[in-house]
Protein backbone atom coordinates (compact mmCIF):
# COMPACT_ATOMS: atom_id res chain seq x y z
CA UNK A 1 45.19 12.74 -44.66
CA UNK A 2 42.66 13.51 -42.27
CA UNK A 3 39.87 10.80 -41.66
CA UNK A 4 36.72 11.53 -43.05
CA UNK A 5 33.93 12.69 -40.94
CA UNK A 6 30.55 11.09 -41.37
CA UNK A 7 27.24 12.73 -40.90
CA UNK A 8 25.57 12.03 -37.12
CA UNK A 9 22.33 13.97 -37.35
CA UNK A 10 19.00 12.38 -38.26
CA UNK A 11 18.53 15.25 -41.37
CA UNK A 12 22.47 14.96 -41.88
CA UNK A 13 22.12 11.12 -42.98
CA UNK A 14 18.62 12.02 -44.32
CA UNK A 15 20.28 14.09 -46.58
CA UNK A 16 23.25 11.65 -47.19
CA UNK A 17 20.98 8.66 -48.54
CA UNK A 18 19.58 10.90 -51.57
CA UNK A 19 22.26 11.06 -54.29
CA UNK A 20 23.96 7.40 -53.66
CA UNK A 21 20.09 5.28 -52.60
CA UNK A 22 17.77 4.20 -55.36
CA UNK A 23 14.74 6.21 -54.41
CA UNK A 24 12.50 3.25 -54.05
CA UNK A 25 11.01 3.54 -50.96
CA UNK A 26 9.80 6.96 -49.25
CA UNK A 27 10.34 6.58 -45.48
CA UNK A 28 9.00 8.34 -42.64
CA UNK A 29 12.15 10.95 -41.77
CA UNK A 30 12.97 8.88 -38.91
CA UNK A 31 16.71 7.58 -38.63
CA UNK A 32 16.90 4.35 -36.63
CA UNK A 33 19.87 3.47 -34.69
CA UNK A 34 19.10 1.63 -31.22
CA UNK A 35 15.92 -0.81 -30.76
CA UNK A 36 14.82 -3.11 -28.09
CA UNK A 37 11.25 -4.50 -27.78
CA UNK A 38 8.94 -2.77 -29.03
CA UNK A 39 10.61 0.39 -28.63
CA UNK A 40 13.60 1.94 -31.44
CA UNK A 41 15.58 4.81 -30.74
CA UNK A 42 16.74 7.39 -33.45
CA UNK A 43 20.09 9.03 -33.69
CA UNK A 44 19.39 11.90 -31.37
CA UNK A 45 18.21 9.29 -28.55
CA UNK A 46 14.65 9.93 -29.49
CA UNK A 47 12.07 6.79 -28.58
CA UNK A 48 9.43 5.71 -30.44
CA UNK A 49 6.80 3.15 -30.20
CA UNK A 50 7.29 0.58 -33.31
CA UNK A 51 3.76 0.01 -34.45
CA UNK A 52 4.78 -1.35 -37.98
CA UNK A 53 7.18 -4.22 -36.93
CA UNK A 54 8.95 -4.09 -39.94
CA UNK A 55 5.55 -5.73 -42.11
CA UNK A 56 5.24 -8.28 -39.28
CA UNK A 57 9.13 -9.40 -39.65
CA UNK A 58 9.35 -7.88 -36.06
CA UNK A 59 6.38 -9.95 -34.06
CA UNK A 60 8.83 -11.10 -31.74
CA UNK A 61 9.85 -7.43 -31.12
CA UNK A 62 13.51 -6.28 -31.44
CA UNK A 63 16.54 -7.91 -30.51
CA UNK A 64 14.39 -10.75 -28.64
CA UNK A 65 16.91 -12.41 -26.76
CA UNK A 66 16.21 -15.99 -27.64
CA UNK A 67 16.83 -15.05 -30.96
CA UNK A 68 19.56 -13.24 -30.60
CA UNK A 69 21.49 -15.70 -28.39
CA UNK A 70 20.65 -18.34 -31.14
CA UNK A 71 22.55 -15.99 -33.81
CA UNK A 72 25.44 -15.55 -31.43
CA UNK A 73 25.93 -19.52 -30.73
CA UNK A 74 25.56 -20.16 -34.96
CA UNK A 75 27.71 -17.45 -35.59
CA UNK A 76 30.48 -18.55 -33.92
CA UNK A 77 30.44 -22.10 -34.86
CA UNK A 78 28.84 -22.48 -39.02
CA UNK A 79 27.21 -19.49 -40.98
CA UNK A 80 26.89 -21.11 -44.34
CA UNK A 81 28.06 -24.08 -46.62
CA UNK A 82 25.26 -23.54 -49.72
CA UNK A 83 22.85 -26.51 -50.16
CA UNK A 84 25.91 -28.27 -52.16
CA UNK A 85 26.78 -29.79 -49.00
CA UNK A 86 24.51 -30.73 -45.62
CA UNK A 87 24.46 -28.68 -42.77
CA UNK A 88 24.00 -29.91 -38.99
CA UNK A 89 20.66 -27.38 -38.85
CA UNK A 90 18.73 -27.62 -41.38
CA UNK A 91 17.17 -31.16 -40.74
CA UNK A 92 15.68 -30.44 -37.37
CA UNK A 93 14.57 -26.80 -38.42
CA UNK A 94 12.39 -28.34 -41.58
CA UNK A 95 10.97 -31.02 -39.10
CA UNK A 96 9.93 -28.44 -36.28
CA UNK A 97 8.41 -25.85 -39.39
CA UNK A 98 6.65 -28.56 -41.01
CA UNK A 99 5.35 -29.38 -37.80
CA UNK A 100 4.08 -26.39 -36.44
CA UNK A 101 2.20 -25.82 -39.98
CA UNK A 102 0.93 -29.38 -39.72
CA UNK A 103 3.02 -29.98 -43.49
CA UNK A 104 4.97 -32.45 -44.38
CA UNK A 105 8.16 -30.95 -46.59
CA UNK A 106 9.74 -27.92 -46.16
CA UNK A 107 11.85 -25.88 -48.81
CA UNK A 108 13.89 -23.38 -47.25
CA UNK A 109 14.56 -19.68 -49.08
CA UNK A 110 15.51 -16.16 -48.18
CA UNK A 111 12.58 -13.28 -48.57
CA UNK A 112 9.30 -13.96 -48.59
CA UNK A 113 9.28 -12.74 -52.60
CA UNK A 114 11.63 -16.09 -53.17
CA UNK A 115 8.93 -18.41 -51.37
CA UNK A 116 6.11 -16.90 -54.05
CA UNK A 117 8.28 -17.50 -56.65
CA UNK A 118 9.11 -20.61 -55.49
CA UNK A 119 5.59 -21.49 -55.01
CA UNK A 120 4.63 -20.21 -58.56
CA UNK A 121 7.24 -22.64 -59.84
CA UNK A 122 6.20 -25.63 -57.60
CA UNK A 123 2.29 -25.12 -58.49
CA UNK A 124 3.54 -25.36 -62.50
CA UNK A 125 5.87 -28.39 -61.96
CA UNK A 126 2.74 -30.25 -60.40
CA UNK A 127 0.48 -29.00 -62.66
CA UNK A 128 2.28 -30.69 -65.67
CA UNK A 129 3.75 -33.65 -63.61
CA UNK A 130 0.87 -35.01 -61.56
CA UNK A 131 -2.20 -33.21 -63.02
CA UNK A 132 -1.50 -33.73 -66.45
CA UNK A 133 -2.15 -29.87 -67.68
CA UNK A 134 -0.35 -29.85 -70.86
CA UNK A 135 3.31 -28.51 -71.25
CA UNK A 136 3.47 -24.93 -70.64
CA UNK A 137 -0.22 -24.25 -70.25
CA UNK A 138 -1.01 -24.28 -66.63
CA UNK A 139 -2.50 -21.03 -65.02
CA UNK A 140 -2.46 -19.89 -61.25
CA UNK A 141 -5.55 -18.07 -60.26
CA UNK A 142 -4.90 -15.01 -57.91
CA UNK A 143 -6.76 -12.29 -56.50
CA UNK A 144 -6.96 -8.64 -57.09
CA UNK A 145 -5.62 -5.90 -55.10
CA UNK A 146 -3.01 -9.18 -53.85
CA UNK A 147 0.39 -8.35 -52.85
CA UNK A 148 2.43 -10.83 -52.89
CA UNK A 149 6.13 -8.66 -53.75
CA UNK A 150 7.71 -7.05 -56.29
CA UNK A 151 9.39 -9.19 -58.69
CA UNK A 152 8.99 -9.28 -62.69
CA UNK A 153 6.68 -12.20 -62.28
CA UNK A 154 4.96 -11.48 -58.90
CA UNK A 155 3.59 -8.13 -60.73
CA UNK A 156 2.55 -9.60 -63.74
CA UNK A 157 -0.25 -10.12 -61.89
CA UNK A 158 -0.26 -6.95 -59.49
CA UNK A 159 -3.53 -4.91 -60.05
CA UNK A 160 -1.51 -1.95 -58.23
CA UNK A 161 -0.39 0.42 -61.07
CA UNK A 162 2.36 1.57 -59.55
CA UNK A 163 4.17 -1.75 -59.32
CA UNK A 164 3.58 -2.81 -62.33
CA UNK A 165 3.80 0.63 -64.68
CA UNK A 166 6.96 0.73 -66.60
CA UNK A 167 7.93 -2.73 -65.81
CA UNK A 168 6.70 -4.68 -68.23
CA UNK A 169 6.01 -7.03 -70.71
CA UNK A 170 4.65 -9.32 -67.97
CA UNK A 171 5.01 -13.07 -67.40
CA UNK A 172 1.41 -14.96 -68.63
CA UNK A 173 -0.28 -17.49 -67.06
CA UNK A 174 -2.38 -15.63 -64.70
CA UNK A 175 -5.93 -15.12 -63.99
CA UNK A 176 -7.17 -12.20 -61.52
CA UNK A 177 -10.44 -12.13 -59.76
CA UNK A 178 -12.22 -10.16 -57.02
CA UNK A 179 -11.16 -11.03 -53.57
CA UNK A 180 -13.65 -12.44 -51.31
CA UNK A 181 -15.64 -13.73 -54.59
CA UNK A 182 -15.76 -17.48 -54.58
CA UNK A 183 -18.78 -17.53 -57.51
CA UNK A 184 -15.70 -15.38 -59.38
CA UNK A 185 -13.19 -17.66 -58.46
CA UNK A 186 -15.07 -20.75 -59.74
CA UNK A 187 -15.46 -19.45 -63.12
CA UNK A 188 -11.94 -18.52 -63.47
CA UNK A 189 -10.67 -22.19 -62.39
CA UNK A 190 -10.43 -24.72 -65.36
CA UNK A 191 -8.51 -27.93 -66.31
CA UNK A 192 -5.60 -25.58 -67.05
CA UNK A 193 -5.54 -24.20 -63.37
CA UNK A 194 -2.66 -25.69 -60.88
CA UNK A 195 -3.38 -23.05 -58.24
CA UNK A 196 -5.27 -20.35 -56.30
CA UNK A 197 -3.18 -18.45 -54.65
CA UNK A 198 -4.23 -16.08 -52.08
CA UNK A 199 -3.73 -13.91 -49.47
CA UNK A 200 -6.23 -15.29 -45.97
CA UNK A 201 -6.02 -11.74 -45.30
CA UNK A 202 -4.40 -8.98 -47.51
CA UNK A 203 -2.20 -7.00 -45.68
CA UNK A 204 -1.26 -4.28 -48.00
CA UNK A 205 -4.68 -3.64 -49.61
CA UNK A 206 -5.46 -2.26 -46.08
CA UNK A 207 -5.82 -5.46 -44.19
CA UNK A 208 -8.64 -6.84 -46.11
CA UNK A 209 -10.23 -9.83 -44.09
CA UNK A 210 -12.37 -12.23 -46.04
CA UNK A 211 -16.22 -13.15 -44.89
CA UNK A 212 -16.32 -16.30 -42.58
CA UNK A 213 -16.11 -18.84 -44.89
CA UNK A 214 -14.00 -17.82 -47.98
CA UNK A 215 -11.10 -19.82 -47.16
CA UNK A 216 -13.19 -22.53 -46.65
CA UNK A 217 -14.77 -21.79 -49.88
CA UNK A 218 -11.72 -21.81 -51.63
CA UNK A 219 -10.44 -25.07 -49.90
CA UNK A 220 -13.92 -26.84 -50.75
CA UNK A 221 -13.64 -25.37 -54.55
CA UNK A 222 -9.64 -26.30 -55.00
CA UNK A 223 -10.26 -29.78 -53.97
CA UNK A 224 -13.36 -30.26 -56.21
CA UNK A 225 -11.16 -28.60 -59.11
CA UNK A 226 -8.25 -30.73 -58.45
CA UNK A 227 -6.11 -27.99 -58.26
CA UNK A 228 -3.41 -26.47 -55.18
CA UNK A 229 -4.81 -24.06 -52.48
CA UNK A 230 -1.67 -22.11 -51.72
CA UNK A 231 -1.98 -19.89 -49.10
CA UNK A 232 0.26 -16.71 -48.81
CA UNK A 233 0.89 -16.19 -44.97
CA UNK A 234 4.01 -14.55 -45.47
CA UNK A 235 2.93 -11.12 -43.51
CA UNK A 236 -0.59 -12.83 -41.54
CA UNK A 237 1.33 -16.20 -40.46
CA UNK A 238 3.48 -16.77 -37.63
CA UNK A 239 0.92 -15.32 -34.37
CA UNK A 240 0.12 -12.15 -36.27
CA UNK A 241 -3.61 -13.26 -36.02
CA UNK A 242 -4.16 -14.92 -32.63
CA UNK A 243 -3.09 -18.25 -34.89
CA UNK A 244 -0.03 -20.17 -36.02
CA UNK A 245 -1.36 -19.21 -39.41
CA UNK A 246 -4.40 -17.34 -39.98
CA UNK A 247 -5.92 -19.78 -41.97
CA UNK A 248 -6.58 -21.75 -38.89
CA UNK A 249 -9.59 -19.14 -38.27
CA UNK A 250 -11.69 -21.14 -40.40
CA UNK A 251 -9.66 -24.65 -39.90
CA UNK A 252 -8.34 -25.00 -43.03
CA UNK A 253 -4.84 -27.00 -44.17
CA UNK A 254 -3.62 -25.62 -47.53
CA UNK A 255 -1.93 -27.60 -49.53
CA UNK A 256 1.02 -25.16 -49.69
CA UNK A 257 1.68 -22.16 -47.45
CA UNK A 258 4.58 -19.75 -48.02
CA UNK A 259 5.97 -18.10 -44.82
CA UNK A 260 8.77 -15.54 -44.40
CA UNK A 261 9.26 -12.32 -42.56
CA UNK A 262 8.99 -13.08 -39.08
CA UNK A 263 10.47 -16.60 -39.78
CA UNK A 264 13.66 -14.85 -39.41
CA UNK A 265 13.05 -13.38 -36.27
CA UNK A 266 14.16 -9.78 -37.34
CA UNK A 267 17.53 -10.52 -37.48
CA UNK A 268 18.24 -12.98 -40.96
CA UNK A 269 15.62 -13.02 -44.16
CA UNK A 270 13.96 -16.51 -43.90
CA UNK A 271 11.42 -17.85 -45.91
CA UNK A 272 9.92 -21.11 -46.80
CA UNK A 273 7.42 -23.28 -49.17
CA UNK A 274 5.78 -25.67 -46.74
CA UNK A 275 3.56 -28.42 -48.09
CA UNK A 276 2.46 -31.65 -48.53
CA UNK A 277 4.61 -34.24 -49.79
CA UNK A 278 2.87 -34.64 -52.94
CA UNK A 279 3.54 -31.88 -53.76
CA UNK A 280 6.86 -30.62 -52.80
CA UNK A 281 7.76 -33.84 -53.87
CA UNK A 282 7.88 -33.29 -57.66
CA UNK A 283 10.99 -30.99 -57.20
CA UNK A 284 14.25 -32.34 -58.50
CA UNK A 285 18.01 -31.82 -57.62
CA UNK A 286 18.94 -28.80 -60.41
CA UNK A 287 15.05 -27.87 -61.11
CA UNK A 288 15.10 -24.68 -58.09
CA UNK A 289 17.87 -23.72 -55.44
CA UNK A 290 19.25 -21.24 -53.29
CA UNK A 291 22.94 -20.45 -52.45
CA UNK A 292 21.50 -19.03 -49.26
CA UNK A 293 18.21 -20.64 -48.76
CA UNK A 294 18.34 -23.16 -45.48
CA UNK A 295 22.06 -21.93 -44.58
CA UNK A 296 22.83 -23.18 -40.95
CA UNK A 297 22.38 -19.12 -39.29
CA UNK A 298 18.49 -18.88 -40.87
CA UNK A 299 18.21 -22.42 -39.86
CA UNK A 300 19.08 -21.71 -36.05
CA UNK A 301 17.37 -18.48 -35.93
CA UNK A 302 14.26 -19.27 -37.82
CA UNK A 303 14.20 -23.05 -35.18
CA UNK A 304 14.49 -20.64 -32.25
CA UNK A 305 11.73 -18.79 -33.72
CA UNK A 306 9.76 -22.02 -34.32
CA UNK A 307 10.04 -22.91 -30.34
CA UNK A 308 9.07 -19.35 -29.40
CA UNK A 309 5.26 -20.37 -31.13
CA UNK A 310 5.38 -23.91 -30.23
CA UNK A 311 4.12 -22.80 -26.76
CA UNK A 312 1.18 -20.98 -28.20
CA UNK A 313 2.15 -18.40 -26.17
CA UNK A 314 2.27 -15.68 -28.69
CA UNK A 315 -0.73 -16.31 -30.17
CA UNK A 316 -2.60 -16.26 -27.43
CA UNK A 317 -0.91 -13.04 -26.41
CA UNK A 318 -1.85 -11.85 -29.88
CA UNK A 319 -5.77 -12.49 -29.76
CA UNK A 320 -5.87 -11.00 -26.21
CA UNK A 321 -4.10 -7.44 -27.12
CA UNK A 322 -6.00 -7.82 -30.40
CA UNK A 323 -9.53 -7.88 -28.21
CA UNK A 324 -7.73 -3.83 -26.93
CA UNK A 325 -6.55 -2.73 -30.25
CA UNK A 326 -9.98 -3.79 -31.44
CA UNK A 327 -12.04 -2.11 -28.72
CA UNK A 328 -9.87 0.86 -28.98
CA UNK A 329 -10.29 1.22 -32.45
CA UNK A 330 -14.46 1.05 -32.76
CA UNK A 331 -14.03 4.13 -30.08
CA UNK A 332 -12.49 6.28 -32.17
CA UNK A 333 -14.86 4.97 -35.11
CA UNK A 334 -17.02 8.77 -35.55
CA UNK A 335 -13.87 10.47 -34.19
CA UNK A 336 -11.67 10.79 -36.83
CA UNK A 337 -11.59 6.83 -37.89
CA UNK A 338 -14.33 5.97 -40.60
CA UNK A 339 -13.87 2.14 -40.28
CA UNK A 340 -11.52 -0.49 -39.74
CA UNK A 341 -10.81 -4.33 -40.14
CA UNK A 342 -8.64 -5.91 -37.57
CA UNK A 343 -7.70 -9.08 -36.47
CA UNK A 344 -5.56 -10.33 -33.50
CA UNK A 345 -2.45 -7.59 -33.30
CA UNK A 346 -3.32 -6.59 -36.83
CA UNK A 347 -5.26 -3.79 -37.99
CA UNK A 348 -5.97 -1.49 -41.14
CA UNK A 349 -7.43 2.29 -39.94
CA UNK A 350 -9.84 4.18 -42.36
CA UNK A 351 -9.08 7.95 -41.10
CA UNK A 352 -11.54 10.38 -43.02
CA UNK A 353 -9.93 11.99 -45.91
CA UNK A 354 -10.37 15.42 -45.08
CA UNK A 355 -7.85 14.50 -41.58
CA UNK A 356 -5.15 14.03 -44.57
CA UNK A 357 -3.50 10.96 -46.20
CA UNK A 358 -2.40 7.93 -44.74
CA UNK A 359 1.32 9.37 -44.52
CA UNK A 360 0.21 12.44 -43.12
CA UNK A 361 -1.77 10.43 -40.49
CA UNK A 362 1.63 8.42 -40.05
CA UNK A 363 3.79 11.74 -39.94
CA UNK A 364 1.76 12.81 -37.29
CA UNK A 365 1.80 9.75 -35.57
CA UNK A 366 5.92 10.03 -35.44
CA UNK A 367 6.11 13.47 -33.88
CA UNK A 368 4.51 12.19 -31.17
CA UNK A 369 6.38 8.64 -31.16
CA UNK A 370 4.62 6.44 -32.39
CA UNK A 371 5.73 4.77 -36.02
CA UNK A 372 3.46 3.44 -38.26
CA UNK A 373 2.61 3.68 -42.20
CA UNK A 374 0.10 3.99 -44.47
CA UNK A 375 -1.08 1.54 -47.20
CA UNK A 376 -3.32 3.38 -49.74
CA UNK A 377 -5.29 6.77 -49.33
CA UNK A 378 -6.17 7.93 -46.15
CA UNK A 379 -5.64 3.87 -44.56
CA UNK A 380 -2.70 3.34 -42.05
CA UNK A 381 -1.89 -0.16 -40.69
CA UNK A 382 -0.91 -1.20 -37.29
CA UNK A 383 1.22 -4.21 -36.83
CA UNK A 384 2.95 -4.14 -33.03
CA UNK A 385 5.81 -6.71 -31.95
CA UNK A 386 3.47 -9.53 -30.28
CA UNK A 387 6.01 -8.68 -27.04
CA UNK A 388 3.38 -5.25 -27.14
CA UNK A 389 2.06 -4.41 -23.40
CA UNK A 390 -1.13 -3.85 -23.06
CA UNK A 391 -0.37 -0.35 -21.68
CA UNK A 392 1.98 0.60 -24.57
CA UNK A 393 -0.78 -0.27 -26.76
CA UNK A 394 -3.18 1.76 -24.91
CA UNK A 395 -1.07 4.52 -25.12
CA UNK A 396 -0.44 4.00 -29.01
CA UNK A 397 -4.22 4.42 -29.71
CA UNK A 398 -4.28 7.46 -27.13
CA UNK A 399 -1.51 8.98 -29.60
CA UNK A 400 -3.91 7.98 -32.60
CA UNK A 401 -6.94 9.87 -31.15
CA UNK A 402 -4.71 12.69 -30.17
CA UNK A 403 -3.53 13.07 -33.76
CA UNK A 404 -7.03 12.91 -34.86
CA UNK A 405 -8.37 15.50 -32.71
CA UNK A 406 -5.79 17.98 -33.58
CA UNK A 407 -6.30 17.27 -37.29
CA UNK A 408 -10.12 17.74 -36.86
């Protein structure tokens, strides 16, 4: 029997994925094999600038190789035991996180749709234990056009039809309001309420950024309710912003923040519920788990990720290039661009409609190497490794306007 070939080409494997892959994504036809930095290479040696960073799981850039010498040394001593048994690297990565987030408790998962569901269940558990909300009656206040993933319960409150269409009946005990309202939010809280939970900044509504004192607001209002402020910084945290977490814009401490994506560096999923001990603290052994969650590989990766931002360095790097992407941006604002919201290496791009759709824009944008994606309409988002030159960035926004032009 002769060994079975396999297809090489980018439109061979293309073409391969369609009858045996779930069609649940709709990628740009690019085929990834090779990546380094802030630069990925297809299968027919083809380079591209990454301007997506895999939703901000990349802010480190590819294969950064702190990261990946940590995964080398775990992997060849302890990969996992489950939490039914300690593990030698789990204590000093929960002491480091809870540190950097200025928490006290961590509670380690896999993808950041684990930590919201693992917040959802910690907010309840409070509510009833230490609030006194009545069994089975607490709500969680959210916000609309929120993404915060795509599980049964996470879209119960979704106000994106197409996450939600076709998957119901939905879980109950949520309340949606207008983002950025805080006289909205107020009327929705009650005694029944154990949490707001919010995005600081919501990435896939078209990175939506709050007025200057929302979060604030919402801080001020939680604590007078006597309710949890739990902030989602799953795709904003980590140096995204120019901060540890971008709630620090406005100097606010949460009482919970969930974290994942770049947690893991790019290389494992690692997620976490960070908190204050008051809170975390009404979990039991047997009430939540994770066969996975806080397994000794995430633990060293997502540690060496913790000392990468416990220089600061990264988020400072991030508000500088964010001061270019920002000024390069507002030029092409007249040109092609209709608006745009941005902060640190974060941005969401308004192109005018009649230039095409956001994927269009994006399609574009990879024939002339540079990958990013759209979010809704005509809006593309830019999300570059933090590791991001100035110069490559430059030349990422020269691609932009060049796409423009021609579309014009």
């Amino acid at each position: 029997m002769t060994a079975p070939t396999h297809p090489r080409t980018s439109d061979e494997l293309i073409r391969a994925e369609e009858p045996v892959l779930a069609h649940n994504y709709h990628p740009l036809p690019v085929v990834v094999a090779r990546a380094e930095g802030a630069w990925v290479e297809d299968v027919e040696g083809r380079r591209y600038l990454d301007m997506l960073a895999g939703y901000s799981a990349l802010n480190f850039g590819h294969r950064h190789p702190a990261l990946v010498e940590a995964a080398h040394r775990q992997l060849d001593r302890l990969t996992l035991t489950s939490r039914a048994f300690h593990n030698d690297r789990l204590a000093g990565f929960a002491e480091r996180l809870a540190a950097l987030t200025g928490q006290d408790m961590v509670l380690p998962m896999n993808t950041g749709a684990e930590a919201v569901e693992s917040g959802i269940k910690l907010a309840r558990k409070w509510a009833y234990d230490v609030k006194g909300v009545p069994a089975d009656r607490a709500t969680i206040v959210v916000a609309a056009d929120n993404f915060h993933g795509r599980t049964t319960t996470i879209v119960s409150f979704s106000t994106d039809e197409t996450a939600r269409s076709g998957f119901g009946p939905f879980t109950p005990g949520f309340r949606i309001v207008p983002y950025n309202d805080l006289a909205a939010l107020e009327a929705a809280v009650d005694e029944t309420t154990a949490a707001v939970l919010i995005e600081p900044i919501q990435g896939e509504a078209g990175v939506l950024i709050p007025d200057d004192g929302y979060l604030a607001g919402v801080r001020e209002l939680t604590r007078r309710a006597g309710c949890l402020f739990v902030a989602d910084e799953i795709q904003s945290g980590l140096g995204r912003t120019g901060r540890t977490l971008a709630v620090e814009h406005e100097g606010v401490v949460p009482d919970v923040v969930l974290l994942g994506k770049a947690l893991g560096g790019g290389i494992v999923p690692v997620s976490a519920v960070v908190g204050r001990r008051e809170v975390l603290g009404v979990l039991h052994p047997g009430e939540h788990g994770s066969t996975f969650g806080g397994n000794p590989l995430a633990a060293a990766v997502g540690t060496a990720v913790v000392e990468l931002l416990e220089t600061g360095a990264f988020q400072r790097r991030a508000a500088e290039l964010g001061e270019v992407l920002r000024d390069g941006l507002a030029a092409l604002v007249g040109r092609g661009v209709v608006g745009f919201r941005s902060r640190g290496l974060w941005a969401g791009v308004d192109v005018d409609p009649a230039l095409g759709t956001g994927r269009a824009v994006s399609e574009r944008l990879m024939r002339e190497g540079i990958l990013a994606k759209d979010t809704h309409g005509s809006t593309i988002r830019l999300a570059p490794p933090l590791t991001i030159t100035a110069d490559e960035l430059t030349s990422a926004l020269a691609s932009l306007e060049k796409v423009l032009v021609a579309g014009a």
